[in-house]
Each structure stands twice: as C-alpha cells, then as structure tokens.
N, C-alpha and C. Protein backbone atom coordinates (compact mmCIF):
# COMPACT_ATOMS: atom_id res chain seq x y z
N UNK A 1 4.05 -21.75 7.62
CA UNK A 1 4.86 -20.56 7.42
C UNK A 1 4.17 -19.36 8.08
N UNK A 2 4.92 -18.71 8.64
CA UNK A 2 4.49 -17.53 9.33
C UNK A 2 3.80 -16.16 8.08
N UNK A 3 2.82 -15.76 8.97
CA UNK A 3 2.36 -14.56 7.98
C UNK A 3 3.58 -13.38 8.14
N UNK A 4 3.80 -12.92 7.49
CA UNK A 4 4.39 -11.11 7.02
C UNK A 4 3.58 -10.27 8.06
N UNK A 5 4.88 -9.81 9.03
CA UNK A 5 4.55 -8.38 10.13
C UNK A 5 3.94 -7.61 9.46
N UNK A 6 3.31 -6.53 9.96
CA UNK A 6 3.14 -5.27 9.82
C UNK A 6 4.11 -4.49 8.85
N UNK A 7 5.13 -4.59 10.16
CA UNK A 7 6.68 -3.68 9.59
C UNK A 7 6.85 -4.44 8.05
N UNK A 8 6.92 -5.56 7.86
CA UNK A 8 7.20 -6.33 6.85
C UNK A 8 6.52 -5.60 5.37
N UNK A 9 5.27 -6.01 5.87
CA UNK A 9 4.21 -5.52 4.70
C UNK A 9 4.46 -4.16 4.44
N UNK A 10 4.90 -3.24 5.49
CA UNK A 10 4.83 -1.72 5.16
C UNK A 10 6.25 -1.87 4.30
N UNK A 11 7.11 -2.16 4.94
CA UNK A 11 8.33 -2.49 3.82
C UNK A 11 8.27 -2.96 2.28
N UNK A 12 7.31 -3.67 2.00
CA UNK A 12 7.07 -4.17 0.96
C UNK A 12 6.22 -2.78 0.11
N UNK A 13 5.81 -2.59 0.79
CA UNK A 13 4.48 -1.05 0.13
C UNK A 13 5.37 0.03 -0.30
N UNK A 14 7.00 0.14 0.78
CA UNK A 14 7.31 1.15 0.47
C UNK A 14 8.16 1.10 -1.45
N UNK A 15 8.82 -0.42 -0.71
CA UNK A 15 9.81 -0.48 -2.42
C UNK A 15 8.43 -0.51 -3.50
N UNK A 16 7.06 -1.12 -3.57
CA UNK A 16 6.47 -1.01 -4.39
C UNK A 16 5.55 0.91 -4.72
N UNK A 17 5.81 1.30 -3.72
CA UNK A 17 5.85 2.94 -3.60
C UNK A 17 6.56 3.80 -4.80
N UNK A 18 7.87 3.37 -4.41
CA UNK A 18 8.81 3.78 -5.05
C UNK A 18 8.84 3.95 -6.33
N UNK A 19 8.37 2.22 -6.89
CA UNK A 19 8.52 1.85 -7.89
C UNK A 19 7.31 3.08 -9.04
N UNK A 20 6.00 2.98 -8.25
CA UNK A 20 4.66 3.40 -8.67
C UNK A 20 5.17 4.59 -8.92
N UNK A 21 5.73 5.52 -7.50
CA UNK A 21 5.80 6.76 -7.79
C UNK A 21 7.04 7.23 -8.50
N UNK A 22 7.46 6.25 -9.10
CA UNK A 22 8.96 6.49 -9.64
C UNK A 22 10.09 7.62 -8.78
N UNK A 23 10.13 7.00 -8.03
CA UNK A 23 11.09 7.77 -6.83
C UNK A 23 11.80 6.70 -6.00
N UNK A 24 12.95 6.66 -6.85
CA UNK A 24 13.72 5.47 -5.86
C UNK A 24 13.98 6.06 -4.09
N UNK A 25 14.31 6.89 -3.56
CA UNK A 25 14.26 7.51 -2.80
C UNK A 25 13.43 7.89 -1.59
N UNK A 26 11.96 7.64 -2.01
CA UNK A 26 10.94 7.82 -1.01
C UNK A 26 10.80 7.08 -0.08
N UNK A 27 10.51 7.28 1.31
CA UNK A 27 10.45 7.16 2.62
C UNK A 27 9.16 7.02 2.61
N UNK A 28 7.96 6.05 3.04
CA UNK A 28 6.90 6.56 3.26
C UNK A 28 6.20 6.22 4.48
N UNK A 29 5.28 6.90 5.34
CA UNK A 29 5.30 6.61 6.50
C UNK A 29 3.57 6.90 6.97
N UNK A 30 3.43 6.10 7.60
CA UNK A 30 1.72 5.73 8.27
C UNK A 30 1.15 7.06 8.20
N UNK A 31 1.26 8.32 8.13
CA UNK A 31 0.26 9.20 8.37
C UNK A 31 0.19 10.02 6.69
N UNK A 32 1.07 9.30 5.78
CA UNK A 32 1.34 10.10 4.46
C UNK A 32 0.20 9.98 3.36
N UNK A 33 -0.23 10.68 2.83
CA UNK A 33 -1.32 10.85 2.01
C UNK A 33 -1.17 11.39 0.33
N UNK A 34 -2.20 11.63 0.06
CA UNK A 34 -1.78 11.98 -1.39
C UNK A 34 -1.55 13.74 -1.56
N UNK A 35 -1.75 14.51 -0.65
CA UNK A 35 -1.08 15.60 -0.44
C UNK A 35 0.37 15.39 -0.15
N UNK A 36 1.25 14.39 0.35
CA UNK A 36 2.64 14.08 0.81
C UNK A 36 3.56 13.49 -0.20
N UNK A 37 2.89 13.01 -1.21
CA UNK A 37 3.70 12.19 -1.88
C UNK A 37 3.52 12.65 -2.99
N UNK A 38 4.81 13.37 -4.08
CA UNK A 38 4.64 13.72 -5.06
C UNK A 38 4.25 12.82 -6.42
N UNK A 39 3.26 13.13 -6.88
CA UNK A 39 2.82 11.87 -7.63
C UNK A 39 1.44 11.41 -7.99
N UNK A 40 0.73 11.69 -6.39
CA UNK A 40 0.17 10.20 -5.65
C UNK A 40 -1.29 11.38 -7.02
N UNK A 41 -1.77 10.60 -7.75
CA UNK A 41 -2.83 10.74 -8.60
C UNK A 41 -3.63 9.65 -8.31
N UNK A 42 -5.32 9.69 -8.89
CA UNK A 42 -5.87 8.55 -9.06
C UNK A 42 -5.72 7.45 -9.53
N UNK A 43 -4.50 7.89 -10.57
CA UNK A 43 -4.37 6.63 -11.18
C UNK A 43 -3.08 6.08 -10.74
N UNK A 44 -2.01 6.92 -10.06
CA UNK A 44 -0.98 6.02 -8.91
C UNK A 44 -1.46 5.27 -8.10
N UNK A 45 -2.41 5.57 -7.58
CA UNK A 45 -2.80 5.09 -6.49
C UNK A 45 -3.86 3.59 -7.21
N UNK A 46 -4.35 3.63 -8.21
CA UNK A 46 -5.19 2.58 -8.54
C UNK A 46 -3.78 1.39 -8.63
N UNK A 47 -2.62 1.90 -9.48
CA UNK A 47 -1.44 1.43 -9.84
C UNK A 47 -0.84 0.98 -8.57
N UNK A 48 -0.97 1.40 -7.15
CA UNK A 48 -0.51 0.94 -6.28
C UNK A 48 -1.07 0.00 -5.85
N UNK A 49 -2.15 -0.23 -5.72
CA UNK A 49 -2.93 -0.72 -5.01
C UNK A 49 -3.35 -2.64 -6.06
N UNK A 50 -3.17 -2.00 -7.19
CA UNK A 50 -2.79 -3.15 -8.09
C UNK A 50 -1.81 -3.85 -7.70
N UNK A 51 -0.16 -3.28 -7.52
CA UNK A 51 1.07 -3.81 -7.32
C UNK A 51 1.05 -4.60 -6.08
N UNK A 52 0.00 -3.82 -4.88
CA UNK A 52 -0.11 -4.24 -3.62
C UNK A 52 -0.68 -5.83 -3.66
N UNK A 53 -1.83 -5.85 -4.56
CA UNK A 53 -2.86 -6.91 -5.05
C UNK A 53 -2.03 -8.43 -5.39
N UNK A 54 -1.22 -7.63 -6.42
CA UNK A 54 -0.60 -8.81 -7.12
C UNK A 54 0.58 -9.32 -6.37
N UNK A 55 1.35 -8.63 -5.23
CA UNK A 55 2.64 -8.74 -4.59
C UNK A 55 1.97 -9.84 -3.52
N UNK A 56 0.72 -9.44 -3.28
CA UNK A 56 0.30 -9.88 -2.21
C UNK A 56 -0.84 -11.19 -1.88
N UNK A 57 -1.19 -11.31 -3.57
CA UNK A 57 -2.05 -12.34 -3.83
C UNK A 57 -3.86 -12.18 -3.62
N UNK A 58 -3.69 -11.07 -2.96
CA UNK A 58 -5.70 -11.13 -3.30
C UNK A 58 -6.18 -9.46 -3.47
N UNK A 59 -7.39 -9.80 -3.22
CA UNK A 59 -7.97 -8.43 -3.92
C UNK A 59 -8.79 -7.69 -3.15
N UNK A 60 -8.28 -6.20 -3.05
CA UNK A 60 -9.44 -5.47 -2.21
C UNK A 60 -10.48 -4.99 -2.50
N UNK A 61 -11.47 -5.15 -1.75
CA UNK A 61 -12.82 -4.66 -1.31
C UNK A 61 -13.28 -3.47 -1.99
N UNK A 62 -14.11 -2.48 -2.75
CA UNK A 62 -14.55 -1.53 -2.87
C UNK A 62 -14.74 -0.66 -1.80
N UNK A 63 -15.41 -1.22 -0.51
CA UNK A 63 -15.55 -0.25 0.26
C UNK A 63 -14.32 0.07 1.35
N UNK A 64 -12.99 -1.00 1.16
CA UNK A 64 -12.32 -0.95 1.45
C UNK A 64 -10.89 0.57 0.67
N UNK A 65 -10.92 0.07 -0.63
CA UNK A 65 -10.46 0.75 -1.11
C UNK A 65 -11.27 2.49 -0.68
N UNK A 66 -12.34 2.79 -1.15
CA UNK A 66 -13.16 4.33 -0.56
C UNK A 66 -12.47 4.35 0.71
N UNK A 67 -11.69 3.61 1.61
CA UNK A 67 -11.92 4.14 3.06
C UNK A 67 -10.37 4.87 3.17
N UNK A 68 -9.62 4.16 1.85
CA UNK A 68 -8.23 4.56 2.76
C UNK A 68 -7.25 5.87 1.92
N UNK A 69 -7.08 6.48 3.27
CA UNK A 69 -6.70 7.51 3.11
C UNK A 69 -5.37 8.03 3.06
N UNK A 70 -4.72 7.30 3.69
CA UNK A 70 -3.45 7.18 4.34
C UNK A 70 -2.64 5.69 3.81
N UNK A 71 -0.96 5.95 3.84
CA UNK A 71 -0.43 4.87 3.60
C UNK A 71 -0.47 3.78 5.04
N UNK A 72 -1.28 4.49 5.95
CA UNK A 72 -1.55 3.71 7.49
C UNK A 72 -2.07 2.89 6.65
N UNK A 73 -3.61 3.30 6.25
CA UNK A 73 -4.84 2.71 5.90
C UNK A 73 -4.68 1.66 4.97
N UNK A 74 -4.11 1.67 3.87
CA UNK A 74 -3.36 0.64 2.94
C UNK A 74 -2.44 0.04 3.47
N UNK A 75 -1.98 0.15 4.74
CA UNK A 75 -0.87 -0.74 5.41
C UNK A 75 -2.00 -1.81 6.09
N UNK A 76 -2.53 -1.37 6.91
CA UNK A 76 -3.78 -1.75 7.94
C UNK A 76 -4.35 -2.71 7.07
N UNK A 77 -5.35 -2.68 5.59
CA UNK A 77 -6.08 -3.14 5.11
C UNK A 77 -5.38 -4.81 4.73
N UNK A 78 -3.91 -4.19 3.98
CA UNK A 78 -3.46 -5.04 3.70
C UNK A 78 -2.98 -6.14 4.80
N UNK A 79 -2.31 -5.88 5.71
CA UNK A 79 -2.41 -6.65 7.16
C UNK A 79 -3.02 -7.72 7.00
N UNK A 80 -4.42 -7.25 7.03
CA UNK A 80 -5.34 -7.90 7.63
C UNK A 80 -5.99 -8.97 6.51
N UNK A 81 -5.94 -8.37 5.55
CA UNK A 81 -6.21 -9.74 4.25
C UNK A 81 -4.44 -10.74 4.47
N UNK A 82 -3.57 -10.70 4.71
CA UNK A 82 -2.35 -11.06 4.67
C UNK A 82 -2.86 -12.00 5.66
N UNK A 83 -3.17 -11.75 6.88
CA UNK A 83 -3.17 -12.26 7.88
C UNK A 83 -4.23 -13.57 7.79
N UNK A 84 -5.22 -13.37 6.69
CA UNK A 84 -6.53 -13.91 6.63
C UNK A 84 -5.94 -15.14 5.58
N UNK A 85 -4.63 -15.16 4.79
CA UNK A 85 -4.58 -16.12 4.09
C UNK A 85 -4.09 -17.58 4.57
C-alpha cells in the first residue's frame, strides 16, 4: 500500500485542526503558527499533536516536537515518520 502524500497528510492535520481548535471552518496553511490560529495554546497544540500521533500511529521525538513552529513543520515531521512506516 502506498504511503499518504504530503497534500494528504496536510489534509488530514487540517480536519484534525479543526477538530482541536474547535473551528469547523479553519483553513490552515504551511506558514501558520500559533500567532495565526485562534486557539493555538500549549495545550492545543500538545492536543494536536496527540490527535496527529494517534491518527497516524507513532510518536514524536522531543527534539522534534521543540523544533516545530509552523503547521509546515508538523506537516514535514509528520511526512517523514509516515513515510518511515
């Protein structure tokens, strides 16, 4: 079976976005941060990154998590563990 695109995975981040930031509505896009997204707290973001975990089957890195800044960066990270399974 083929791994999940890019586009794919970012698709998946966004409906689980949504869900986190309780905003059916939100658009979210590679350069958006926690200044962009109304919501985005420490603990949304732990909550996202959980949803990301469990949607996605494994678990990120500590120094991975410190690095990302951007919904790029959580797109990117995730990628690449996706890609690794």
């Amino acid at each position: 079976m083929d791994s999940p695109t890019r586009n794919s995975i970012s698709n998946t981040i966004q409906e689980l976005s949504r869900k986190v930031f309780d905003n059916p509505s939100l658009t979210i896009s590679d350069s958006m941060g926690p200044n962009d997204i109304p919501g985005w707290t420490s603990l949304t973001f732990t909550q996202l990154l959980t949803e990301i975990e469990t949607t996605f089957n494994f678990k990120f890195k500590i120094f991975e998590i410190i690095k990302m800044q951007t919904i790029g960066g959580i797109v990117d990270v995730t990628t690449q563990h996706v890609s690794q399974q």
